[in-house]
N, C-alpha and C. Protein backbone atom coordinates (compact mmCIF):
# COMPACT_ATOMS: atom_id res chain seq x y z
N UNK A 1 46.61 -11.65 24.34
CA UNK A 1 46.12 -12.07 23.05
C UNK A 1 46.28 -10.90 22.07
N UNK A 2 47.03 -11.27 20.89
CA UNK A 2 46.53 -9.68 19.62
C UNK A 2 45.79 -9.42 19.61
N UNK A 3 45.83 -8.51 18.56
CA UNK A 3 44.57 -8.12 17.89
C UNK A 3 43.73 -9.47 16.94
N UNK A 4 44.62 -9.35 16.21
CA UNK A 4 44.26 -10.50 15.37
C UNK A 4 43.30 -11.66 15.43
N UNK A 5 44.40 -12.32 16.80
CA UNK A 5 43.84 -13.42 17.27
C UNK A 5 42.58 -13.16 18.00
N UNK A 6 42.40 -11.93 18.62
CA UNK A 6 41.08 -11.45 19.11
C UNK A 6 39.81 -11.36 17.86
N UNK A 7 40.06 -11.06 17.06
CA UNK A 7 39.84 -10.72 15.98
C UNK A 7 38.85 -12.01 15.36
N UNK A 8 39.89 -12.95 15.34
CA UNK A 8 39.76 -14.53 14.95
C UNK A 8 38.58 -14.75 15.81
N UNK A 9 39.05 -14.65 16.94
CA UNK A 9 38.24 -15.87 18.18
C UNK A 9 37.14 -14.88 17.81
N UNK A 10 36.68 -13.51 17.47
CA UNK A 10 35.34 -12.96 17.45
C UNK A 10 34.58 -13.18 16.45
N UNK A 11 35.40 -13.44 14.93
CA UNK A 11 34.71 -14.22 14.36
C UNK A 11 33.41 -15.34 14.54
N UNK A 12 34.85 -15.91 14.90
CA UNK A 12 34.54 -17.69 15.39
C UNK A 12 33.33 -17.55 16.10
N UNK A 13 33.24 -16.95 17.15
CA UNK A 13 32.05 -16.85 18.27
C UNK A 13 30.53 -16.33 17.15
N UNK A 14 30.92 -15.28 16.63
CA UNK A 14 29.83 -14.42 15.85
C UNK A 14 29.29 -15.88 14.73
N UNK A 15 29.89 -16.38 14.20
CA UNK A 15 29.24 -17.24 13.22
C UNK A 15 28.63 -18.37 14.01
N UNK A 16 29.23 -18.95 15.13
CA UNK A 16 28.26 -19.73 15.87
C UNK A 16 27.16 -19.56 16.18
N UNK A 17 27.45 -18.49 17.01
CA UNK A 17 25.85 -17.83 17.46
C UNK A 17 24.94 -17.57 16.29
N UNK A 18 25.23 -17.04 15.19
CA UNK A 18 24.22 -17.15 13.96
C UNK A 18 24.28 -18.17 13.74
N UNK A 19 24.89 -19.61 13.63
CA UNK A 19 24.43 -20.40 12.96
C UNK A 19 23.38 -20.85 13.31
N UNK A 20 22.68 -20.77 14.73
CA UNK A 20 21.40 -20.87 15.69
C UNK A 20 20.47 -21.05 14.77
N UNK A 21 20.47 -19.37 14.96
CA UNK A 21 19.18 -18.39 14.33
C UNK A 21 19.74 -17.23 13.88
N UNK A 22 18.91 -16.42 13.27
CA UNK A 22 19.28 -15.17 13.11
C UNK A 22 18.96 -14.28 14.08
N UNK A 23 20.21 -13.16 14.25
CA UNK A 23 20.14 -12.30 15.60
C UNK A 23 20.35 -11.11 14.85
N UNK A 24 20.27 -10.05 15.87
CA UNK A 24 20.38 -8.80 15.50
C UNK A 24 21.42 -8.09 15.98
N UNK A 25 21.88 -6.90 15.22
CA UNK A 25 23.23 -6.52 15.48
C UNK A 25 23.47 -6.54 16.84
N UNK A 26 22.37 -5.74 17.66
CA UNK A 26 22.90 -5.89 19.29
C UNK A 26 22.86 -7.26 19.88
N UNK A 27 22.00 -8.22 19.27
CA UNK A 27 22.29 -9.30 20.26
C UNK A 27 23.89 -9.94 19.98
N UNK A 28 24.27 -9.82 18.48
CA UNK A 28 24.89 -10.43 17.90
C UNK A 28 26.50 -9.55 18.52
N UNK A 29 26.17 -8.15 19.42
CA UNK A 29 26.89 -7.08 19.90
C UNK A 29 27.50 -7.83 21.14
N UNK A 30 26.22 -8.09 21.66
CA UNK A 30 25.72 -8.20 23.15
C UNK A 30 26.55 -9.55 23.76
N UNK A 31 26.44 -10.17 22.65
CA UNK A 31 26.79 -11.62 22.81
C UNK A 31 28.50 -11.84 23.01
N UNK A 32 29.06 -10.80 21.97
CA UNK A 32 30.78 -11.04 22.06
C UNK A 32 31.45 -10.49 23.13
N UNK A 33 30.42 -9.18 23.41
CA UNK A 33 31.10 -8.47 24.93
C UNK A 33 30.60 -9.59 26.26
N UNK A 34 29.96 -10.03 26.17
CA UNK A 34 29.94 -11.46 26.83
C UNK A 34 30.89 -12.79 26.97
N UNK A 35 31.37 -12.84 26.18
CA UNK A 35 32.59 -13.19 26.03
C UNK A 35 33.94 -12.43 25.64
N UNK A 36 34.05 -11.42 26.24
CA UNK A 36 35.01 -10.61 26.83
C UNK A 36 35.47 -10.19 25.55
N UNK A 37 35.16 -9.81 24.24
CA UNK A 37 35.71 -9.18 22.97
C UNK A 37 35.57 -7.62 23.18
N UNK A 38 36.53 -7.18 23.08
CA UNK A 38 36.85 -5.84 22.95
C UNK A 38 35.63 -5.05 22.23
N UNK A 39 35.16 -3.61 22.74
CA UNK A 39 33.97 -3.63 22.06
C UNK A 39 34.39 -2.54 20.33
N UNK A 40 35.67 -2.76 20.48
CA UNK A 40 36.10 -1.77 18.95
C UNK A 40 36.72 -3.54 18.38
N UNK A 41 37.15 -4.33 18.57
CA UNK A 41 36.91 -5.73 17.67
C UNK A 41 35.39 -6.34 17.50
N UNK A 42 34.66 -6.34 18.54
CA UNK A 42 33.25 -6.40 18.31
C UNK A 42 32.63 -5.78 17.46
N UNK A 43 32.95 -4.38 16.95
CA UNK A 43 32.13 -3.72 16.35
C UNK A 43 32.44 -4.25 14.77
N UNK A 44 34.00 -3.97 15.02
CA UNK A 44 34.82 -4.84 13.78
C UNK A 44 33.85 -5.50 13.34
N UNK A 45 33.40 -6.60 13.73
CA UNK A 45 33.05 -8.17 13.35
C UNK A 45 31.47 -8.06 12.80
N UNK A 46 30.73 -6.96 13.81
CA UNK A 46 29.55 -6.95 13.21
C UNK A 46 29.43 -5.75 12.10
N UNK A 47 30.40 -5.25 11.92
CA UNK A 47 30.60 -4.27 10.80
C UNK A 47 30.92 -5.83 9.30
N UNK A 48 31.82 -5.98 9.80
CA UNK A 48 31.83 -7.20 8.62
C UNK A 48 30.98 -8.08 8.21
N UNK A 49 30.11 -8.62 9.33
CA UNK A 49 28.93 -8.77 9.15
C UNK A 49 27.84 -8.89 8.27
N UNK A 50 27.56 -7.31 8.81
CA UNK A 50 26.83 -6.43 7.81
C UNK A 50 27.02 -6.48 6.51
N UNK A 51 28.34 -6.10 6.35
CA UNK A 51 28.90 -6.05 4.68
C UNK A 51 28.56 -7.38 4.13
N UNK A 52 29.10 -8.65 4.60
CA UNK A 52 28.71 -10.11 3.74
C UNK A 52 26.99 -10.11 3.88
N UNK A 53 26.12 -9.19 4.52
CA UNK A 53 25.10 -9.95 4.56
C UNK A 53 24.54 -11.32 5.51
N UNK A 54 25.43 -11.05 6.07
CA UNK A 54 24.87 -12.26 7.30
C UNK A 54 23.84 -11.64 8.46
N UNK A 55 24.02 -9.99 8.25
CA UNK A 55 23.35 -9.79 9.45
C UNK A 55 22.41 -8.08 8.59
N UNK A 56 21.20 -8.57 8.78
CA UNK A 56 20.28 -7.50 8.21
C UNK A 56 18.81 -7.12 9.13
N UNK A 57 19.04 -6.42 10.39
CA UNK A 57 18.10 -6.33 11.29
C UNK A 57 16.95 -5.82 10.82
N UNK A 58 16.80 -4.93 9.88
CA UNK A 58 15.55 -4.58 9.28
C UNK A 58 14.49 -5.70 8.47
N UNK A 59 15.63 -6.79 7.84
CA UNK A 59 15.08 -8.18 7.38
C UNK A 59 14.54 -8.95 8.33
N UNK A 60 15.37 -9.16 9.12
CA UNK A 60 14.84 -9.74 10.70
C UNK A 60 13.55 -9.70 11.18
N UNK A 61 13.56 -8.17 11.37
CA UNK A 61 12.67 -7.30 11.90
C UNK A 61 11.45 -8.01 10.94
N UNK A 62 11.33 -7.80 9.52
CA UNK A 62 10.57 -8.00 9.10
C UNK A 62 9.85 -9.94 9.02
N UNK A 63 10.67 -10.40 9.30
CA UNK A 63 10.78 -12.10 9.02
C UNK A 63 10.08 -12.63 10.12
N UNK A 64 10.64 -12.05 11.61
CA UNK A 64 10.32 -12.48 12.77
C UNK A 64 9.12 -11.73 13.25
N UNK A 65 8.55 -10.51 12.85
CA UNK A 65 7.54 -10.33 12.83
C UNK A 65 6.06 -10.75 12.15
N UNK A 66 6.32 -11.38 11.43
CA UNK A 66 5.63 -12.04 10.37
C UNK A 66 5.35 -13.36 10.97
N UNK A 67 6.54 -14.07 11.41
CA UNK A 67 5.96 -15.23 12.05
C UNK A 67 5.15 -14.93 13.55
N UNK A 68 5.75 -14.18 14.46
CA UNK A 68 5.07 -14.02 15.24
C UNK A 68 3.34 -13.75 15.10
N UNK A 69 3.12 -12.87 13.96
CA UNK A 69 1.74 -12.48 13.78
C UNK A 69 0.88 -13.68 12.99
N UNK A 70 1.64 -14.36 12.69
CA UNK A 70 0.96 -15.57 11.84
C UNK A 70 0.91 -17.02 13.19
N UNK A 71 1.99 -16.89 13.91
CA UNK A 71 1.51 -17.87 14.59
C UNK A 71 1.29 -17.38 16.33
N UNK A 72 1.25 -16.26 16.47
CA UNK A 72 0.72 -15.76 17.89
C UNK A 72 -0.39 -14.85 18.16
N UNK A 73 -0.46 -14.00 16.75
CA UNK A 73 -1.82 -13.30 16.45
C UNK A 73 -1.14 -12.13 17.49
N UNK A 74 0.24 -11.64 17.69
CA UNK A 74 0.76 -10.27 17.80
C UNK A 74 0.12 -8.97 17.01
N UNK A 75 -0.19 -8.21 18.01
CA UNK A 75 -0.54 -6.70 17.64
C UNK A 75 0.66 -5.95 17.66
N UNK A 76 0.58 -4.91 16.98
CA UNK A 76 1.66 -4.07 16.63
C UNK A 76 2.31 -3.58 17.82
N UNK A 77 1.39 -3.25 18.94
CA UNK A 77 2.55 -2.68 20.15
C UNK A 77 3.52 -3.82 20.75
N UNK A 78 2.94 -4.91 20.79
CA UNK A 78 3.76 -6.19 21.35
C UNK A 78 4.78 -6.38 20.29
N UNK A 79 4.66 -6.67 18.66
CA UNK A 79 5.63 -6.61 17.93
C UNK A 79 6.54 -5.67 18.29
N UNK A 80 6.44 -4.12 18.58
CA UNK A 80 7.41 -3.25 18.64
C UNK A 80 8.17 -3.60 19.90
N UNK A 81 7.43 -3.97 20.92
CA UNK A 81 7.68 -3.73 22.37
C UNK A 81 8.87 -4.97 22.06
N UNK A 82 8.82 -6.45 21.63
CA UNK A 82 9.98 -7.37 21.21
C UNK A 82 11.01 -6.83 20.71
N UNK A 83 10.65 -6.41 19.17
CA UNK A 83 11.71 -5.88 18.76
C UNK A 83 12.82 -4.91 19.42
N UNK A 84 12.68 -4.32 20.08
CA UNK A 84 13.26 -3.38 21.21
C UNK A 84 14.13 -4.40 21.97
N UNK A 85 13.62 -5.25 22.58
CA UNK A 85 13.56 -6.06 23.41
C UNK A 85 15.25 -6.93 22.57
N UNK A 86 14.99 -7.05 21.58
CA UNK A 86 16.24 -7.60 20.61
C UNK A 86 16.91 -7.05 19.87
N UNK A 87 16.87 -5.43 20.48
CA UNK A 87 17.70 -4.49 19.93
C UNK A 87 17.49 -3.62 18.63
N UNK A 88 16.10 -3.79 18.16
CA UNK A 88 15.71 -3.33 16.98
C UNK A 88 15.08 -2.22 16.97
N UNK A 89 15.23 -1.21 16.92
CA UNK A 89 14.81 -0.18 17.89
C UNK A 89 14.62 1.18 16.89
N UNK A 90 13.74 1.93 16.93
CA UNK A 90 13.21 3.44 16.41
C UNK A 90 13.19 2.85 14.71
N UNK A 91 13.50 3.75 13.83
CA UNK A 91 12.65 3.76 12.25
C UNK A 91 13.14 2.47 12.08
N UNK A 92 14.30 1.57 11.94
CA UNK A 92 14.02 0.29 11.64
C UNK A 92 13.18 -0.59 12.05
N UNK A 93 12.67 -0.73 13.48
CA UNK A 93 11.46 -1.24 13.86
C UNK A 93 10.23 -1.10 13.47
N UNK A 94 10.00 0.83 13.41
CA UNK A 94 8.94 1.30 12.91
C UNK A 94 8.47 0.88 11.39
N UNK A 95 9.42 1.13 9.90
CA UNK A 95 9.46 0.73 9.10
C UNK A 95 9.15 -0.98 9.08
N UNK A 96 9.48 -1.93 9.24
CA UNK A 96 9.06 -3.29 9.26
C UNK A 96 7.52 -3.29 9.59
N UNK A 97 7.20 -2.73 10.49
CA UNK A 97 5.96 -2.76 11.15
C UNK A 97 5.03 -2.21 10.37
N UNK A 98 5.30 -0.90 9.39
CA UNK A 98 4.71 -0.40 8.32
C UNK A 98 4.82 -1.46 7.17
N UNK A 99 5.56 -2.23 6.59
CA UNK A 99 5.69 -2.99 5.92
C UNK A 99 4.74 -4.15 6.09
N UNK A 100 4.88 -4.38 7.42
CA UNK A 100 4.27 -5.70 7.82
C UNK A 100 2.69 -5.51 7.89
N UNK A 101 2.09 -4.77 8.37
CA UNK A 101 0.56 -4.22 8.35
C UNK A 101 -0.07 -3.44 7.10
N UNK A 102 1.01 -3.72 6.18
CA UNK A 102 0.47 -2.62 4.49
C UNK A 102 0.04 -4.66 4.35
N UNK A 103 0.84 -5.28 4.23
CA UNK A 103 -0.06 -6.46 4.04
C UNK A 103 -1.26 -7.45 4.89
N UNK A 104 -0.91 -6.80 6.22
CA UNK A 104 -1.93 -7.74 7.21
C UNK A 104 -2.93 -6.39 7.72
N UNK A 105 -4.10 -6.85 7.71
CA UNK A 105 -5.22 -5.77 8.61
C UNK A 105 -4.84 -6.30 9.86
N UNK A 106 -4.58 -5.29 10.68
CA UNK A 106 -4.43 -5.65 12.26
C UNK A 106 -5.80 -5.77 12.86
N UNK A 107 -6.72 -5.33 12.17
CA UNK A 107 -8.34 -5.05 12.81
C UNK A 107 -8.52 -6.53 12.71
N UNK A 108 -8.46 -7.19 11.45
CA UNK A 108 -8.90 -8.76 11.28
C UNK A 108 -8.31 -9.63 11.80
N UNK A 109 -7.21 -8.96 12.18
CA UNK A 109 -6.06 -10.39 12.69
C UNK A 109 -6.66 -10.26 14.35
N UNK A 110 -6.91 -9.14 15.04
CA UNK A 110 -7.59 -8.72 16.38
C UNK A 110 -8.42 -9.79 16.69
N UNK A 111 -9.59 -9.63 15.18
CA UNK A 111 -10.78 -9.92 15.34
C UNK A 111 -10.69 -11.64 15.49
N UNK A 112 -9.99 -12.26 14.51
CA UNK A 112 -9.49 -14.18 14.56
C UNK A 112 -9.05 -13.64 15.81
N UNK A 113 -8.05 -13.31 16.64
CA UNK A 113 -7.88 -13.75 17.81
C UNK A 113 -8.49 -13.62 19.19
N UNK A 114 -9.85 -12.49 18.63
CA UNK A 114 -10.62 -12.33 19.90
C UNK A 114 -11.61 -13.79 19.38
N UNK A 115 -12.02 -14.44 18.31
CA UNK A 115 -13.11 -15.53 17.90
C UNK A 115 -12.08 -16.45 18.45
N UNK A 116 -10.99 -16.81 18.48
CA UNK A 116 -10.26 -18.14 19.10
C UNK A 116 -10.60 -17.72 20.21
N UNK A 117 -10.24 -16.97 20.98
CA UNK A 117 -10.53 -16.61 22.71
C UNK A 117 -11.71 -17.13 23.15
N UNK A 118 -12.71 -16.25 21.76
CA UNK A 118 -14.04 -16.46 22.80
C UNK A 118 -14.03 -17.86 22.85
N UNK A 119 -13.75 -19.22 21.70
CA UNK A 119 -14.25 -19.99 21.26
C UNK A 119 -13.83 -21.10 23.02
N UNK A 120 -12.49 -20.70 23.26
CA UNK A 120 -11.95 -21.52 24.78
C UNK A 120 -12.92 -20.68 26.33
N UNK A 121 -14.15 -19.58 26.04
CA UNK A 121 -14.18 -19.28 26.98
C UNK A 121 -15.79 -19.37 26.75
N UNK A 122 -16.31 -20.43 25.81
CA UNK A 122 -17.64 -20.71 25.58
C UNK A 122 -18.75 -20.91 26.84
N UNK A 123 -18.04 -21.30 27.87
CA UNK A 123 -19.50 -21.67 28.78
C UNK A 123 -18.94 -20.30 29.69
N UNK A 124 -18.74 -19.48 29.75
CA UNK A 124 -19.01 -18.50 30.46
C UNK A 124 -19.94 -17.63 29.88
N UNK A 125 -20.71 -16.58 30.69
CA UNK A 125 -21.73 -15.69 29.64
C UNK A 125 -21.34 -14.55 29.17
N UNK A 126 -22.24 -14.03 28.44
CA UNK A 126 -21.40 -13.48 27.52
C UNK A 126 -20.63 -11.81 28.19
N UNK A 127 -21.27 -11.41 29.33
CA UNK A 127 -20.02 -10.50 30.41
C UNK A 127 -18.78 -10.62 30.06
N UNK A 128 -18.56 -11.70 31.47
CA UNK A 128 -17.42 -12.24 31.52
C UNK A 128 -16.59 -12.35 30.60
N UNK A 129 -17.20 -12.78 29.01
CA UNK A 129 -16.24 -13.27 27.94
C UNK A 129 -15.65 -11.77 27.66
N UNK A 130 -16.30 -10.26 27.55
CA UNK A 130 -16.09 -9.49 27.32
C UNK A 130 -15.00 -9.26 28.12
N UNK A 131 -15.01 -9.41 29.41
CA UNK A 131 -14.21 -8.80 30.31
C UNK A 131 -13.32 -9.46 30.36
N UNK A 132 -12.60 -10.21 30.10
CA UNK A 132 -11.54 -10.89 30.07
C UNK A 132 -10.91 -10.75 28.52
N UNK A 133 -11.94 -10.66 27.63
CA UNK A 133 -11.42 -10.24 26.28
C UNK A 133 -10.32 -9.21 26.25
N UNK A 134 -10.49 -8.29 27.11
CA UNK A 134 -10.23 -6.92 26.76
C UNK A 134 -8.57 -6.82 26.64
N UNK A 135 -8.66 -7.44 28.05
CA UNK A 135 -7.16 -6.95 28.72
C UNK A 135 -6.38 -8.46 28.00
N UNK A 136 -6.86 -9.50 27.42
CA UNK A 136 -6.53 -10.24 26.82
C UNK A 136 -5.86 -9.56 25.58
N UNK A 137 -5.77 -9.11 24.63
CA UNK A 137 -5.98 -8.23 23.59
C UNK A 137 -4.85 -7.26 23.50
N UNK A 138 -5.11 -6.77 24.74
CA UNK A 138 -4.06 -5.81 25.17
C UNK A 138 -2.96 -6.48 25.30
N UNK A 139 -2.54 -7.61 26.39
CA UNK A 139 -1.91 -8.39 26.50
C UNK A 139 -0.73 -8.79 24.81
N UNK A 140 -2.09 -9.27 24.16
CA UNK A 140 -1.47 -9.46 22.75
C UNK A 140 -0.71 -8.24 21.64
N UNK A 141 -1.35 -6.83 22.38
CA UNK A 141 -0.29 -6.34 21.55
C UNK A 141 -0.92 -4.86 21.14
N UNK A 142 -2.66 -5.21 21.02
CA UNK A 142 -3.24 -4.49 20.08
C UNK A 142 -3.84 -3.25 20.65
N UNK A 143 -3.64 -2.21 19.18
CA UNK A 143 -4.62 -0.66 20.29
C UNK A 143 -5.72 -0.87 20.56
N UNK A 144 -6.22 -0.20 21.12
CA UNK A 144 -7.35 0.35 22.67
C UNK A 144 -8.39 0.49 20.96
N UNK A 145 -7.72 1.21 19.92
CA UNK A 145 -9.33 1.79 19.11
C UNK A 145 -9.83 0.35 19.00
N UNK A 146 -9.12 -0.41 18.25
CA UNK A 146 -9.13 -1.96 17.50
C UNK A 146 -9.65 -2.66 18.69
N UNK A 147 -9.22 -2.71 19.87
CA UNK A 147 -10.29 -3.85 21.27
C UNK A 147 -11.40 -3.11 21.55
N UNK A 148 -11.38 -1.59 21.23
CA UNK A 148 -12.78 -1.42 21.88
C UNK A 148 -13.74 -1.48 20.68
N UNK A 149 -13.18 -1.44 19.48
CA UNK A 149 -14.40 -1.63 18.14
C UNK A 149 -14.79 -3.28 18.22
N UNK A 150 -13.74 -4.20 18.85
CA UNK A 150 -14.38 -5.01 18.48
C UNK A 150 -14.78 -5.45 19.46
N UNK A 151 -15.33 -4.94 20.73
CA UNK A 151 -16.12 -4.95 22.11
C UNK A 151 -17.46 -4.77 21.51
N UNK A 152 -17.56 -3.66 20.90
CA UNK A 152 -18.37 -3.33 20.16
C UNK A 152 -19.26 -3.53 18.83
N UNK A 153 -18.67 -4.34 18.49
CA UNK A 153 -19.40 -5.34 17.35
C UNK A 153 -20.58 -6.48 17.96
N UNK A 154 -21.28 -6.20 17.58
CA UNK A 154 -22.76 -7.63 17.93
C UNK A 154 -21.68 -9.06 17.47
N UNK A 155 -22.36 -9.69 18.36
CA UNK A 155 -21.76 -11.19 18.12
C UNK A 155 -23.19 -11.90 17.71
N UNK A 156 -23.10 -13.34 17.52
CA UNK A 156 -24.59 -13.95 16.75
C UNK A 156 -25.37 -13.95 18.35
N UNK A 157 -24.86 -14.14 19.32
CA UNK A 157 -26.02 -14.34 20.43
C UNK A 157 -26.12 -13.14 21.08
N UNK A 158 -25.77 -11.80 20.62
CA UNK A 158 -26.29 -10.44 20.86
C UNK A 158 -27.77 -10.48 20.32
């Protein structure tokens, strides 16, 4: 096969796969060396990419983090720990994440998702609810200061 035609077919592949969803340069990397594209025509393609604007991982970063925290109640280490995860990795990750928490309190967003928790773990007493809170929390994403302040907050049946 040419160049060219290599060239072509990497196109072709790269705009499919975005037409999905939006991906990030490495998945969008990851994906053509998967289908056997040369990784100096690969780079080609997501270099071109870039230039039209089809592919902006720091936007991403910021878009897909946003939904996640709006509809999973993600803490910042789980946001980062994804992003990584999809190739988004050191100050572009970091930056979004600064972006994203100059508008959301992570303490309040903690706090709605430890009150949904407790609200599914009502007939247990109130121990237990703690103790399962914790590592719940963690689970979701959030620092140790933010789960243990809000361990530490009186609830109404304290």
């Amino acid at each position: 096969m040419s160049l060219q035609e290599e060239r072509k077919r990497a196109r072709s592949i790269a705009f499919k796969f975005l037409a999905f969803k939006n991906r990030s340069v490495a998945e969008i990397f990851d994906h053509l060396e998967k289908k056997e594209i040369s990784p100096d025509c690969a780079q080609s393609v997501v270099d071109e990419l870039k230039e039209l604007k089809y592919v902006n991982d720091a936007e991403l970063a910021r878009q897909w983090g946003r939904s996640r925290i709006q509809s999973r109640f993600w803490g910042s280490r789980r946001l980062l720990q994804e992003l990584a995860q999809r190739g988004i990795k050191g100050e572009t990750a970091a930056s979004a994440l600064r972006d994203l928490y100059e508008e959301i309190d992570e303490f309040k967003l903690a706090e709605a998702c430890a009150e949904k928790k407790m609200r599914t773990m009502a007939h247990l007493d109130r121990d237990k609810q703690r103790k399962r809170l914790a590592p719940f929390l963690e689970r979701k994403g959030f620092p140790v200061s933010i789960i243990y302040a809000i361990l530490q907050t009186p609830t109404d049946d304290d």
